[in-house]
N, C-alpha and C. Protein backbone atom coordinates (compact mmCIF):
# COMPACT_ATOMS: atom_id res chain seq x y z
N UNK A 1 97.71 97.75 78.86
CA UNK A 1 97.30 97.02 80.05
C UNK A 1 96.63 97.99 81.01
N UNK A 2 95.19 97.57 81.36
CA UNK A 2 94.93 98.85 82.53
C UNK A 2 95.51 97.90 84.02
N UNK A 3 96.26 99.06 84.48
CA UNK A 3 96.46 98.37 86.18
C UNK A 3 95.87 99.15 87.12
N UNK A 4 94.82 99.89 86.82
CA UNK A 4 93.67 100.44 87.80
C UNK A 4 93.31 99.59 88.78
N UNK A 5 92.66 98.36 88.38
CA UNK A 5 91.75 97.52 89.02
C UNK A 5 92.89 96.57 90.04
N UNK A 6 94.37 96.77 89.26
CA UNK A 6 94.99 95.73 90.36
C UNK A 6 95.61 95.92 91.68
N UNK A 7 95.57 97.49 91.86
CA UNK A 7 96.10 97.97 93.37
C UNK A 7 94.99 98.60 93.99
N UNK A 8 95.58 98.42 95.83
CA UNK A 8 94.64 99.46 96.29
C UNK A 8 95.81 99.87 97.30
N UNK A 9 94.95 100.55 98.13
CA UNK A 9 96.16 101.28 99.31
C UNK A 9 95.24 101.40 100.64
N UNK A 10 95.92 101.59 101.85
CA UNK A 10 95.27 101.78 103.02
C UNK A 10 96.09 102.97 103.47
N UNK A 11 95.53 103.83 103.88
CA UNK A 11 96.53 105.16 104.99
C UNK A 11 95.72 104.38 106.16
N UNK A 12 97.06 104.28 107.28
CA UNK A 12 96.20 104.08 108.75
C UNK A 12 95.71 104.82 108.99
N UNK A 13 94.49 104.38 109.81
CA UNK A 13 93.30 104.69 110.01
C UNK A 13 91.72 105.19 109.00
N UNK A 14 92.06 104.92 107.50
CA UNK A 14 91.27 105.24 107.07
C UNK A 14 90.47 103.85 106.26
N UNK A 15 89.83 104.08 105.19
CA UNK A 15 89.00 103.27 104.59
C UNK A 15 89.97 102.85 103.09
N UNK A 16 90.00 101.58 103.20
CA UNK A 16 90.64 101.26 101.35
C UNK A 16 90.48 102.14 100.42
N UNK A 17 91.49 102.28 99.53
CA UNK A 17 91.28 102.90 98.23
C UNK A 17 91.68 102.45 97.09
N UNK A 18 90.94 102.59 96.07
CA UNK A 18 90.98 101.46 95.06
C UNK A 18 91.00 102.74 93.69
N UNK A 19 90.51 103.52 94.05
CA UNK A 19 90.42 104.87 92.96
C UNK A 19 91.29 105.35 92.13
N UNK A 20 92.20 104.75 91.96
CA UNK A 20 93.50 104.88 91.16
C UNK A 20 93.02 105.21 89.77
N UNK A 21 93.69 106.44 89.37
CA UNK A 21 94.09 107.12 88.26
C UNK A 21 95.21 106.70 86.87
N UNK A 22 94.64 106.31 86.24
CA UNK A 22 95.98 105.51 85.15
C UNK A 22 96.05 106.42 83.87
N UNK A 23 97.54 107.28 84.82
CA UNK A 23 98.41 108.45 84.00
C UNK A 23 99.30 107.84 82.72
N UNK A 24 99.34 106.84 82.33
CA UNK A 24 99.87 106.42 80.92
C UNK A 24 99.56 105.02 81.23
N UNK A 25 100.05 104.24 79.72
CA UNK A 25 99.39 102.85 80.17
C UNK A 25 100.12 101.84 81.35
N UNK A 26 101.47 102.23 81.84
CA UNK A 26 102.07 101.74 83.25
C UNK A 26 102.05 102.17 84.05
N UNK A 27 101.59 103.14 83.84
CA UNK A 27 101.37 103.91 85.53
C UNK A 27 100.39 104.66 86.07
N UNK A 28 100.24 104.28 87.18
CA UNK A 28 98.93 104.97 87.89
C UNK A 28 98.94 106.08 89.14
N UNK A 29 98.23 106.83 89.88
CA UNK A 29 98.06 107.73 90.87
C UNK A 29 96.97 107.45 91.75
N UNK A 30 97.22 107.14 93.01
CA UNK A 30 96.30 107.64 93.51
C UNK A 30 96.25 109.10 94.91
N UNK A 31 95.36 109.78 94.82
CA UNK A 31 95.45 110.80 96.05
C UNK A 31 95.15 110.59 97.21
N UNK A 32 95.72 111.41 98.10
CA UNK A 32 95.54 111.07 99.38
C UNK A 32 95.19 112.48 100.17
N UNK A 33 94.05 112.24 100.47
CA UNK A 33 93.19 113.62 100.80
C UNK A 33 94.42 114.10 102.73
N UNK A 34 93.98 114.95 103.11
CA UNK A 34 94.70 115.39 104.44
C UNK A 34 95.91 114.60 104.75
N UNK A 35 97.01 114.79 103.64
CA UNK A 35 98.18 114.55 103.64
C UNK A 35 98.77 114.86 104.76
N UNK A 36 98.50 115.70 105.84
CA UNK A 36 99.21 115.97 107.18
C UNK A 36 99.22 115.03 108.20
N UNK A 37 98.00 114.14 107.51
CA UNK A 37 97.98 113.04 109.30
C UNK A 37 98.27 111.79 109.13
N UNK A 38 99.30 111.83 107.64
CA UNK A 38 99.66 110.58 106.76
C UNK A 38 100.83 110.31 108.10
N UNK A 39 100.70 108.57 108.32
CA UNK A 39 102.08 108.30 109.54
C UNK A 39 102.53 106.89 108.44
N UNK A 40 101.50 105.86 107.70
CA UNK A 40 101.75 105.17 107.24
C UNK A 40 101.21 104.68 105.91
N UNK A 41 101.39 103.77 105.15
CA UNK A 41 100.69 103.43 104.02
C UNK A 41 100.79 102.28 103.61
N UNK A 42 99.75 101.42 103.07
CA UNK A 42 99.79 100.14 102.87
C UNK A 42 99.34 99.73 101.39
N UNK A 43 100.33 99.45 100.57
CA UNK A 43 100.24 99.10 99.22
C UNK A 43 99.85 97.78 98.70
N UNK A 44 99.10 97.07 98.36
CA UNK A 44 98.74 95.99 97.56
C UNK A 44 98.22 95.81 96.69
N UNK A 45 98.11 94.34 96.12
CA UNK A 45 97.99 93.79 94.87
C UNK A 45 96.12 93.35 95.36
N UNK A 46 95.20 93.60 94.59
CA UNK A 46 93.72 93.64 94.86
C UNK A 46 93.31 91.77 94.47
N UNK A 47 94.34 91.30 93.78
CA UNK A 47 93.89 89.78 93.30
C UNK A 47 93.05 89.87 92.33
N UNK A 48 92.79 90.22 91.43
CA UNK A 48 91.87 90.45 90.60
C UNK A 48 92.60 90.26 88.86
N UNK A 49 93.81 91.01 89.19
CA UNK A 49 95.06 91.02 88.12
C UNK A 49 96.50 90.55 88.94
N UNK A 50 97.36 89.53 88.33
CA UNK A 50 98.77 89.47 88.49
C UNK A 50 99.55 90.39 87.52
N UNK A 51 100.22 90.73 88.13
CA UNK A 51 101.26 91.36 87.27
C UNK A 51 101.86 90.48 85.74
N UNK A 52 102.22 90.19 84.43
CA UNK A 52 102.73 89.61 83.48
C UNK A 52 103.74 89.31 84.12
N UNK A 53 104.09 87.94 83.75
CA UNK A 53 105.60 87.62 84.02
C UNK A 53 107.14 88.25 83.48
N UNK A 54 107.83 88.57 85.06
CA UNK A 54 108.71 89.49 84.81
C UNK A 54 108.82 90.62 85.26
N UNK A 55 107.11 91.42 85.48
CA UNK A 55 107.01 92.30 86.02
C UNK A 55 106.39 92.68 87.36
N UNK A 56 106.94 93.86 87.89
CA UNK A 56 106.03 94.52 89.22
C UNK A 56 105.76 95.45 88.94
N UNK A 57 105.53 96.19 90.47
CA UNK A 57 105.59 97.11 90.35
C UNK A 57 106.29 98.09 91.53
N UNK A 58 106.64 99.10 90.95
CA UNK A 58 107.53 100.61 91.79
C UNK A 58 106.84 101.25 92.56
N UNK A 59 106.66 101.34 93.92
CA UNK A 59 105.59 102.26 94.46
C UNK A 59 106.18 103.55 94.84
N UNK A 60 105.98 104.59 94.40
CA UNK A 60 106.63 106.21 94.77
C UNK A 60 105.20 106.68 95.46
N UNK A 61 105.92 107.99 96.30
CA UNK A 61 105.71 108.66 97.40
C UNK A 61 105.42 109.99 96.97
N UNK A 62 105.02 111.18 96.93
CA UNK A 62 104.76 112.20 96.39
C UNK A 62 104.23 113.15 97.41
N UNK A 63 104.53 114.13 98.07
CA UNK A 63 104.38 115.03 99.44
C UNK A 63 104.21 116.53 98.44
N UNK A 64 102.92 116.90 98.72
CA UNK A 64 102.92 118.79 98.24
C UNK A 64 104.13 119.45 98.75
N UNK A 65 104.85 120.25 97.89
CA UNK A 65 105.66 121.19 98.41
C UNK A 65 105.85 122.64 97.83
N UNK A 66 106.14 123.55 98.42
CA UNK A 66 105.99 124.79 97.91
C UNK A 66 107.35 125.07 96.56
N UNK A 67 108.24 124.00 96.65
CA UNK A 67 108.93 123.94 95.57
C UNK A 67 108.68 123.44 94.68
N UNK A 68 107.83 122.57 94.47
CA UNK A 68 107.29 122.02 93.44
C UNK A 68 107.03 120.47 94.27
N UNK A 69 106.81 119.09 92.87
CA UNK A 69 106.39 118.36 92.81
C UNK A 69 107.69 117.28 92.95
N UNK A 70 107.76 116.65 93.82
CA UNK A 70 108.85 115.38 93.85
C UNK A 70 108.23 114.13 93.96
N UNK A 71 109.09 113.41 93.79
CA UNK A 71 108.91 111.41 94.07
C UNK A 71 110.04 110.84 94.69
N UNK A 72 109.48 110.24 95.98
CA UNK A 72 110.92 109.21 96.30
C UNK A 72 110.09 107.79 96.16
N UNK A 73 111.07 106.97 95.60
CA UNK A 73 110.64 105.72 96.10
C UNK A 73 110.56 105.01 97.42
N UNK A 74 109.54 104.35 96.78
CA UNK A 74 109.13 103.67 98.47
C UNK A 74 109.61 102.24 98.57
N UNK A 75 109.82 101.68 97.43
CA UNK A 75 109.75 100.32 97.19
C UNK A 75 109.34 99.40 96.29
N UNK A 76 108.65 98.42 96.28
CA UNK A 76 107.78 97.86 95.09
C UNK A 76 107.12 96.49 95.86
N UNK A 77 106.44 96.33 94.59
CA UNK A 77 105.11 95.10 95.01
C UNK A 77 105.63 94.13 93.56
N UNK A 78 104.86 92.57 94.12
CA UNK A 78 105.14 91.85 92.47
C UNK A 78 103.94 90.88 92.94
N UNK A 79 104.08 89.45 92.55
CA UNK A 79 103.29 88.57 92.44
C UNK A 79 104.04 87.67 93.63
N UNK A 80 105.31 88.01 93.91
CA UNK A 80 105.83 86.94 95.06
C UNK A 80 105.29 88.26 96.30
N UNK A 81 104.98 89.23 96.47
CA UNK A 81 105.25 90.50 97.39
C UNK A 81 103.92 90.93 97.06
N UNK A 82 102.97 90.61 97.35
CA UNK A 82 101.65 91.04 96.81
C UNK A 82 101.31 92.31 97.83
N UNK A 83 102.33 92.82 98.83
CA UNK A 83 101.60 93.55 99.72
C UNK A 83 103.19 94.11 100.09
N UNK A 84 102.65 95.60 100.85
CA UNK A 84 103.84 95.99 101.45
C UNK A 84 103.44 97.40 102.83
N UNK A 85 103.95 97.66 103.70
CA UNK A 85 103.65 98.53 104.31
C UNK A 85 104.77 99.58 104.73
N UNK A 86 104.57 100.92 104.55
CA UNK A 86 105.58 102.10 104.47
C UNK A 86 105.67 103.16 105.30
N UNK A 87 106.54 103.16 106.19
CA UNK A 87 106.36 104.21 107.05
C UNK A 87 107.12 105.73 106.73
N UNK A 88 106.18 106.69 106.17
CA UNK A 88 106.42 107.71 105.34
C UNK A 88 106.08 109.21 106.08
N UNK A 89 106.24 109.23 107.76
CA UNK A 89 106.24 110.39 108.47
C UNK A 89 107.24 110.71 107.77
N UNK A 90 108.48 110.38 108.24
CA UNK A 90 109.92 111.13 108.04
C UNK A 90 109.77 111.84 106.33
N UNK A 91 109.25 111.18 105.68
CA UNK A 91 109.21 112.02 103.99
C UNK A 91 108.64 112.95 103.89
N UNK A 92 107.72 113.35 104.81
CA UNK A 92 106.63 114.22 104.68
C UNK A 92 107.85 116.06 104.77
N UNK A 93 108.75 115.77 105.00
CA UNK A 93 109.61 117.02 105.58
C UNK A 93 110.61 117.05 104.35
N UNK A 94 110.78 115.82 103.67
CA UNK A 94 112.03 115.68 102.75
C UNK A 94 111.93 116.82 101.75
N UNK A 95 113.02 117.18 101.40
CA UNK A 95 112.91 118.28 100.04
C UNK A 95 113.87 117.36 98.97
N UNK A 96 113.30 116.41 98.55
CA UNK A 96 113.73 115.99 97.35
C UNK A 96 113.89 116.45 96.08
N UNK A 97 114.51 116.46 95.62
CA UNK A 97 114.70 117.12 93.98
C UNK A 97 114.69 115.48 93.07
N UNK A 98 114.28 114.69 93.16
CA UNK A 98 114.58 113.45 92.47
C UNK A 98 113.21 113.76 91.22
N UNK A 99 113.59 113.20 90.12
CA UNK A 99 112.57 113.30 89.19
C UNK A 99 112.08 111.82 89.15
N UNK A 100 110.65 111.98 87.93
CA UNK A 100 110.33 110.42 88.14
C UNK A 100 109.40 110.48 86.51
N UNK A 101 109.33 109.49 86.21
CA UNK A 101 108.50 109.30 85.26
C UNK A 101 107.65 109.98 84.77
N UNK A 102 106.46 109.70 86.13
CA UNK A 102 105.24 110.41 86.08
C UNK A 102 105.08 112.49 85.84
N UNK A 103 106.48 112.98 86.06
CA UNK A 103 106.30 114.24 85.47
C UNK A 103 106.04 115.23 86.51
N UNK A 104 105.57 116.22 86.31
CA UNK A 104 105.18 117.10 86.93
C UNK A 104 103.76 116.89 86.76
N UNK A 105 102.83 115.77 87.44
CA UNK A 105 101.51 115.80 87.35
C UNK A 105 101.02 116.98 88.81
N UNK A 106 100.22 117.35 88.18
CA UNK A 106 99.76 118.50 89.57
C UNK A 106 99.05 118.70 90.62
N UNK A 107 100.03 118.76 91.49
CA UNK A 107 99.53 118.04 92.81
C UNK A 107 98.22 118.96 93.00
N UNK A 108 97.68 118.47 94.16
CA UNK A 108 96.46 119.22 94.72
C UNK A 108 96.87 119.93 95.91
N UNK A 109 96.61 120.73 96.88
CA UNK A 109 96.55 121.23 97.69
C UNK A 109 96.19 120.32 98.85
N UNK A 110 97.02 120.28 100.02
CA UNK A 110 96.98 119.03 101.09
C UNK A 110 96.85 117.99 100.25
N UNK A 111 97.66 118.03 99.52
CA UNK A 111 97.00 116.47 98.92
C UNK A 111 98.57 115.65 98.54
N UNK A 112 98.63 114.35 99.00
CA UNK A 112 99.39 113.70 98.75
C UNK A 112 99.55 112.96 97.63
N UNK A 113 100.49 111.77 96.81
CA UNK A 113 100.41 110.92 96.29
C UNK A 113 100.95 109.98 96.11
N UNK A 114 100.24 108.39 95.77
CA UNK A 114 101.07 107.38 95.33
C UNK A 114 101.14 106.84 93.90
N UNK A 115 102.45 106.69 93.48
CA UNK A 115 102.46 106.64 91.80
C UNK A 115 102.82 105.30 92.46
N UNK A 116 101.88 104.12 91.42
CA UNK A 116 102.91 103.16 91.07
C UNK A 116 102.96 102.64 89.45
N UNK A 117 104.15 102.40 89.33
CA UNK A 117 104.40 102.29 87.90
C UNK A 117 105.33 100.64 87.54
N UNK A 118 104.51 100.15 86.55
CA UNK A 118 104.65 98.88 86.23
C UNK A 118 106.14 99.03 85.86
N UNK A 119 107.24 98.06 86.11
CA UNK A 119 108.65 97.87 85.26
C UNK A 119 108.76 96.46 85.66
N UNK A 120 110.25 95.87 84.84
CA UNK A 120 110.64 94.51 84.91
C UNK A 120 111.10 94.55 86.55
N UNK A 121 111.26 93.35 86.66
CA UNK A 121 111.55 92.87 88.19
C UNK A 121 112.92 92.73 88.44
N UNK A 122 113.95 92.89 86.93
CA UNK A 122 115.44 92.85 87.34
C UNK A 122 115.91 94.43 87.81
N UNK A 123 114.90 95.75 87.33
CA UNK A 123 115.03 97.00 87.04
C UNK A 123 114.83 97.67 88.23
N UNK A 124 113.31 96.58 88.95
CA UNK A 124 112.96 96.87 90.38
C UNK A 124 114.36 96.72 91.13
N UNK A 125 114.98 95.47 91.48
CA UNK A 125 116.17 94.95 92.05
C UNK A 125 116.54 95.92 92.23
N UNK A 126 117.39 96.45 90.55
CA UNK A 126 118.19 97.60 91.50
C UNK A 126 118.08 98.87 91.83
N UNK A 127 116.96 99.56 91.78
CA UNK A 127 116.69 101.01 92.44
C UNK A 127 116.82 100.80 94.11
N UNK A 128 117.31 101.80 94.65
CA UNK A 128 117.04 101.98 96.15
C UNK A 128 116.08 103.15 96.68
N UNK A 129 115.31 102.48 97.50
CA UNK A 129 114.16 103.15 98.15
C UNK A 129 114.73 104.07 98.79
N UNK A 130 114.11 105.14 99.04
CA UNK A 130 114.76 106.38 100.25
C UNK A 130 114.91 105.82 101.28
N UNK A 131 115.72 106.23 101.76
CA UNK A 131 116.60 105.36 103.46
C UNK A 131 115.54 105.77 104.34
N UNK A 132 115.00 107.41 104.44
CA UNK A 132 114.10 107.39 105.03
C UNK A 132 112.60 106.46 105.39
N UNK A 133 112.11 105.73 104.92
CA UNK A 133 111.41 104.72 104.71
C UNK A 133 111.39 103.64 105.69
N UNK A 134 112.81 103.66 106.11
CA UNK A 134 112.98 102.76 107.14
C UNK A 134 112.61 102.44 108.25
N UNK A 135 112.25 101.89 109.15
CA UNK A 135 111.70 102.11 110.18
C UNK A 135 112.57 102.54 111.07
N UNK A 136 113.89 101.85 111.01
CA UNK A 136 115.21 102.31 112.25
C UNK A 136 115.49 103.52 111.57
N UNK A 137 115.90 104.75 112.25
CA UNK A 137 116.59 105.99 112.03
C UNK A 137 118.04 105.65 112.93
N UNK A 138 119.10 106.39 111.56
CA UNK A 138 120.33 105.69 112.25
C UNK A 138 121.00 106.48 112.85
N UNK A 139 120.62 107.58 112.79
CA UNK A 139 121.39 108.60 114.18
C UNK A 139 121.05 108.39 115.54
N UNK A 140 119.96 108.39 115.97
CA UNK A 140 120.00 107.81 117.47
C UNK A 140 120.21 106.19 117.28
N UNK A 141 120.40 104.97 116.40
CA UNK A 141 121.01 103.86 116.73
C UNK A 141 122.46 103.79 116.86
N UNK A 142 122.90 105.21 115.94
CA UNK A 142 124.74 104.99 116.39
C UNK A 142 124.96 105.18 117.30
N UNK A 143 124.14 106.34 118.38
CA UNK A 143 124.66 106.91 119.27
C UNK A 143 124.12 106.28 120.65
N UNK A 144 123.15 105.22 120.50
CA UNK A 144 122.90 104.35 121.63
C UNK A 144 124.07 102.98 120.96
N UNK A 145 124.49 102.15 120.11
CA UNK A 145 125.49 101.86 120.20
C UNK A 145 126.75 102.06 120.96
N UNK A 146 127.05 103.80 120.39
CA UNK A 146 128.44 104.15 120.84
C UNK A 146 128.27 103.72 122.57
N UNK A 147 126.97 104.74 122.98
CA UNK A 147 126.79 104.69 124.52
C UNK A 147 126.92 103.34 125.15
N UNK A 148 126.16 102.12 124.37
CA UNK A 148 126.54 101.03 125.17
C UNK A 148 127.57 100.72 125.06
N UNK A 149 128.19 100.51 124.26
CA UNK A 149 130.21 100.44 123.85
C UNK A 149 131.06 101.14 125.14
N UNK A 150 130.71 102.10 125.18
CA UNK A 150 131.24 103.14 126.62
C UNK A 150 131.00 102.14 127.29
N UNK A 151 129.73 102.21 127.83
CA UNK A 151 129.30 102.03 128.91
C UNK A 151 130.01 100.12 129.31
N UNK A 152 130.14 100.05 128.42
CA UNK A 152 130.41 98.22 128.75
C UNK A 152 131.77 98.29 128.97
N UNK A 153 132.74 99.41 128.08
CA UNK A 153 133.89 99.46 128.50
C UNK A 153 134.63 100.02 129.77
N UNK A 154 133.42 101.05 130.41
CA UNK A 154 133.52 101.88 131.47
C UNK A 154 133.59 100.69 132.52
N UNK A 155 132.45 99.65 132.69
CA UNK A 155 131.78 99.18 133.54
C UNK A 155 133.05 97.60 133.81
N UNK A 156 133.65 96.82 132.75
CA UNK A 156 134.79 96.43 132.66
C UNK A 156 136.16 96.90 133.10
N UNK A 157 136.66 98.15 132.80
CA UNK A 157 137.75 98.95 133.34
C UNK A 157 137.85 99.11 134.72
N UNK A 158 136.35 99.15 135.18
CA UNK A 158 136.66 99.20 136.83
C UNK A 158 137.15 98.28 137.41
N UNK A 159 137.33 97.36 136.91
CA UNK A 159 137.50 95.80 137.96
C UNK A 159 138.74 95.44 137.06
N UNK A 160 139.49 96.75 136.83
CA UNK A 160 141.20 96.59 136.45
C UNK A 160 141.84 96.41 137.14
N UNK A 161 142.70 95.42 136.77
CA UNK A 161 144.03 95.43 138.06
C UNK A 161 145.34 94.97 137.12
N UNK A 162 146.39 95.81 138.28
CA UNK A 162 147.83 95.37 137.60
C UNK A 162 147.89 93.67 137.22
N UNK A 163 148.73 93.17 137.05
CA UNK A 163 148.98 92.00 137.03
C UNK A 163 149.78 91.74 138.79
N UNK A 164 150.55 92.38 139.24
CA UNK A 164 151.05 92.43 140.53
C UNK A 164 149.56 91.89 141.40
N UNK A 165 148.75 92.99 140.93
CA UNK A 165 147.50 92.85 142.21
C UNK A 165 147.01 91.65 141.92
N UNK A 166 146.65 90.89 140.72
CA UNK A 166 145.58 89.81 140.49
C UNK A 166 146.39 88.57 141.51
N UNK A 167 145.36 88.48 141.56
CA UNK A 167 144.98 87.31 143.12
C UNK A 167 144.61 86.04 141.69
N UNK A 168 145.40 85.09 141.88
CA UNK A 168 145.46 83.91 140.98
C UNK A 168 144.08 82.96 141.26
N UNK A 169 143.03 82.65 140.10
CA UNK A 169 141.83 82.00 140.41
C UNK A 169 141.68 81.21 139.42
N UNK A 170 141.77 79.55 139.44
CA UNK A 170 141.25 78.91 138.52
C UNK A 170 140.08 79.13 137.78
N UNK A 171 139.37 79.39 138.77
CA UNK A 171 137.69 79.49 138.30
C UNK A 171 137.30 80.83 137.42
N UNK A 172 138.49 81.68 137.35
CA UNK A 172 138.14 83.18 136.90
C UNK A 172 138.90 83.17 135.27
N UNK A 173 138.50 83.48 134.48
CA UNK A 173 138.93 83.76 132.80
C UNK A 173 138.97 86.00 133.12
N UNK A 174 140.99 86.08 132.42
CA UNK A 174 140.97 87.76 132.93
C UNK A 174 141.04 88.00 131.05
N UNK A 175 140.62 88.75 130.71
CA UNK A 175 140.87 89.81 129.84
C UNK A 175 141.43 90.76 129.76
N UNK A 176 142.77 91.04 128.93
CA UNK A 176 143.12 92.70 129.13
C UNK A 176 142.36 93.74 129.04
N UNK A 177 142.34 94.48 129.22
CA UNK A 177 141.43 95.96 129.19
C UNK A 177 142.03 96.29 127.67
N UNK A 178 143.35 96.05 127.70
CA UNK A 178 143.92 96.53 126.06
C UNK A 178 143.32 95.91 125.18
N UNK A 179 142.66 94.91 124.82
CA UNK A 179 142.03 93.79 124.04
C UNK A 179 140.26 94.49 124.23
N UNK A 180 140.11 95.04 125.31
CA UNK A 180 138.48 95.16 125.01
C UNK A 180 138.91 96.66 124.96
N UNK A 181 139.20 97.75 124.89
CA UNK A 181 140.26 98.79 124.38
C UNK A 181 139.66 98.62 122.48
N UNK A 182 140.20 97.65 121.97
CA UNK A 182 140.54 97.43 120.89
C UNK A 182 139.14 96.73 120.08
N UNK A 183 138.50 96.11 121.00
CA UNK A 183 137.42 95.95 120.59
C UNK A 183 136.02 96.92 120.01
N UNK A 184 136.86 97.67 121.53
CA UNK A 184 135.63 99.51 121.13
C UNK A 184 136.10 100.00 120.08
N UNK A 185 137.33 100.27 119.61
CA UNK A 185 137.66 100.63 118.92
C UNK A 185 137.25 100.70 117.18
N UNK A 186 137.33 98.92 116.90
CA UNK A 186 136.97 98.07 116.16
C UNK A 186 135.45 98.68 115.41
N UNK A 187 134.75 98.44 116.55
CA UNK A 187 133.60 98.40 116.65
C UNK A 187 132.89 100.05 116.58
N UNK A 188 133.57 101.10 116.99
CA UNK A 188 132.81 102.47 116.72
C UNK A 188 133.34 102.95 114.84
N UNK A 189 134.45 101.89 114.31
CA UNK A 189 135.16 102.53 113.00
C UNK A 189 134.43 101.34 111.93
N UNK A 190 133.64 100.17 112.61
CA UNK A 190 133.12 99.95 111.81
C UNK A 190 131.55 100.21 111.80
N UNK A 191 130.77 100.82 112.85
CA UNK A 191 129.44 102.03 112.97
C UNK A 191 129.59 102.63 112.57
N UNK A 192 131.15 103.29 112.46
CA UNK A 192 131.14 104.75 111.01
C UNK A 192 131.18 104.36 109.48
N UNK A 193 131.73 103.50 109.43
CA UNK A 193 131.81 102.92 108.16
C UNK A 193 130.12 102.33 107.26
N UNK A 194 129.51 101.88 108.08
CA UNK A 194 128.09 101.13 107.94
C UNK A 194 127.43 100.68 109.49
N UNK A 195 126.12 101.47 109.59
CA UNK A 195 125.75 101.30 110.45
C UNK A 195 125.17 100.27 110.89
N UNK A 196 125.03 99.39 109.64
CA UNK A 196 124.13 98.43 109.39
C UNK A 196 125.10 96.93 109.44
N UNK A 197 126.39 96.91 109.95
CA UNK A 197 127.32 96.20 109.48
C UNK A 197 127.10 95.00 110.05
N UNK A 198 126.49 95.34 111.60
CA UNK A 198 125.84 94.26 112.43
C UNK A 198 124.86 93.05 111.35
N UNK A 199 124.34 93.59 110.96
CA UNK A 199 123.17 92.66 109.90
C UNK A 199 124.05 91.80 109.06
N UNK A 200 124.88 91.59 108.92
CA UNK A 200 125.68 90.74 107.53
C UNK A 200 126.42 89.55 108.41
C-alpha cells in the first residue's frame, strides 16, 4: 500500500507538507527543516486515500539529539479522526530512550521528524501518547489547585466561631471548619493520587 499521498502536515506558521518519505510499505517520514522554532504540528488525512478498514494510523515525534535518534508518540489519525493537532514544545527537550519501528533512520542536522506508521485501530487504542503532548502541564495545575484549596480554607476559617459565640440565624446554613478540614484533605490525597481525577 503506498500511504505517501494520504498524509500531510502543517508546522505553525509554515506552508503544507505533503513530501512524505515511505520507509517500508507502512510507514512513512516526513522532515521538518529548523526544528528549533517547531511550537506545534498538525497531522492529517489529505482525502485522496482512507485508511483500509480497521486501520489508522500512529503519528510519532522524532527531535535531533546528540544521543542519538528517539520517537515518542504523539497519537494517531483514522478515518473517524481524519485530523489532529500536537503541541510538541515540551518534547523538543525530552531525552527519550523509547525505540520505534522505524529504526535508527538518520536524522539530519536541525532537522526534525514525523513517522507515521499504518497499524490496526484496536493496537492504536492501546498505546499511550507521551503525557508531554498535552496541553495542561500538571505541576503548576497541582500547585494552583493546592493554592486554591488553602486559600478557600484560609478564607472560611476566618469567620470561625465557637458554638458559645454563634448568634442563632434561620436564614444562615453553618459548616464545621472540621468537615471543610476534611474536605482539603480529601481533596489534596486525591491530586496526589491522579491529577486528573477531577475529569471522571
Amino acid at each position: 500500500m503506498s500511504v505517501t499521498q494520504m498524509f500531510g502536515i502543517i508546522v505553525s506558521g509554515r506552508l503544507v507538507q505533503t513530501d512524505a518519505q515511505q520507509v517500508s510499505e507502512n510507514q512513512m517520514l516526513f522532515n521538518i527543516a529548523d526544528a528549533d522554532s517547531i511550537n506545534h504540528i498538525v497531522v492529517f488525512m489529505t482525502g485522496q486515500t482512507p485508511f483500509p478498514d480497521g486501520l489508522g494510523g500512529a503519528v510519532y515525534f522524532s527531535w535531533p539529539s546528540p544521543a542519538g535518534q528517539s520517537w515518542l508518540l504523539l497519537g494517531h489519525i483514522s478515518n473517524v479522526k481524519p485530523s489532529a493537532i500536537f503541541k510538541i514544545t515540551n518534547l523538543k527537550s525530552t531525552d527519550s530512550s523509547s525505540s520505534h519501528p522505524f529504526g535508527q533512520v538518520e536524522p539530519q542536522s536541525h532537522m526534525a521528524q514525523i513517522g507515521i506508521s499504518v497499524e490496526p485501530l484496536a493496537q492504536l487504542s492501546q498505546q499511550t501518547p507521551a503525557t508531554l503532548t498535552n496541553t495542561l502541564n500538571v505541576e503548576p495545575f497541582v500547585e494552583f489547585s493546592k493554592t486554591m484549596c488553602e486559600n478557600l480554607f484560609n478564607f472560611a476559617s476566618s469567620f470561625a466561631q465557637t458554638q458559645a459565640q454563634m448568634v442563632p440565624n434561620p436564614n444562615e446554613m453553618f459548616v464545621p471548619v472540621s468537615k471543610l478540614q476534611q474536605w482539603y484533605e480529601n481533596f489534596l490525597r486525591r491530586l496526589q493520587q491522579n491529577p486528573y481525577f477531577w475529569r471522571s
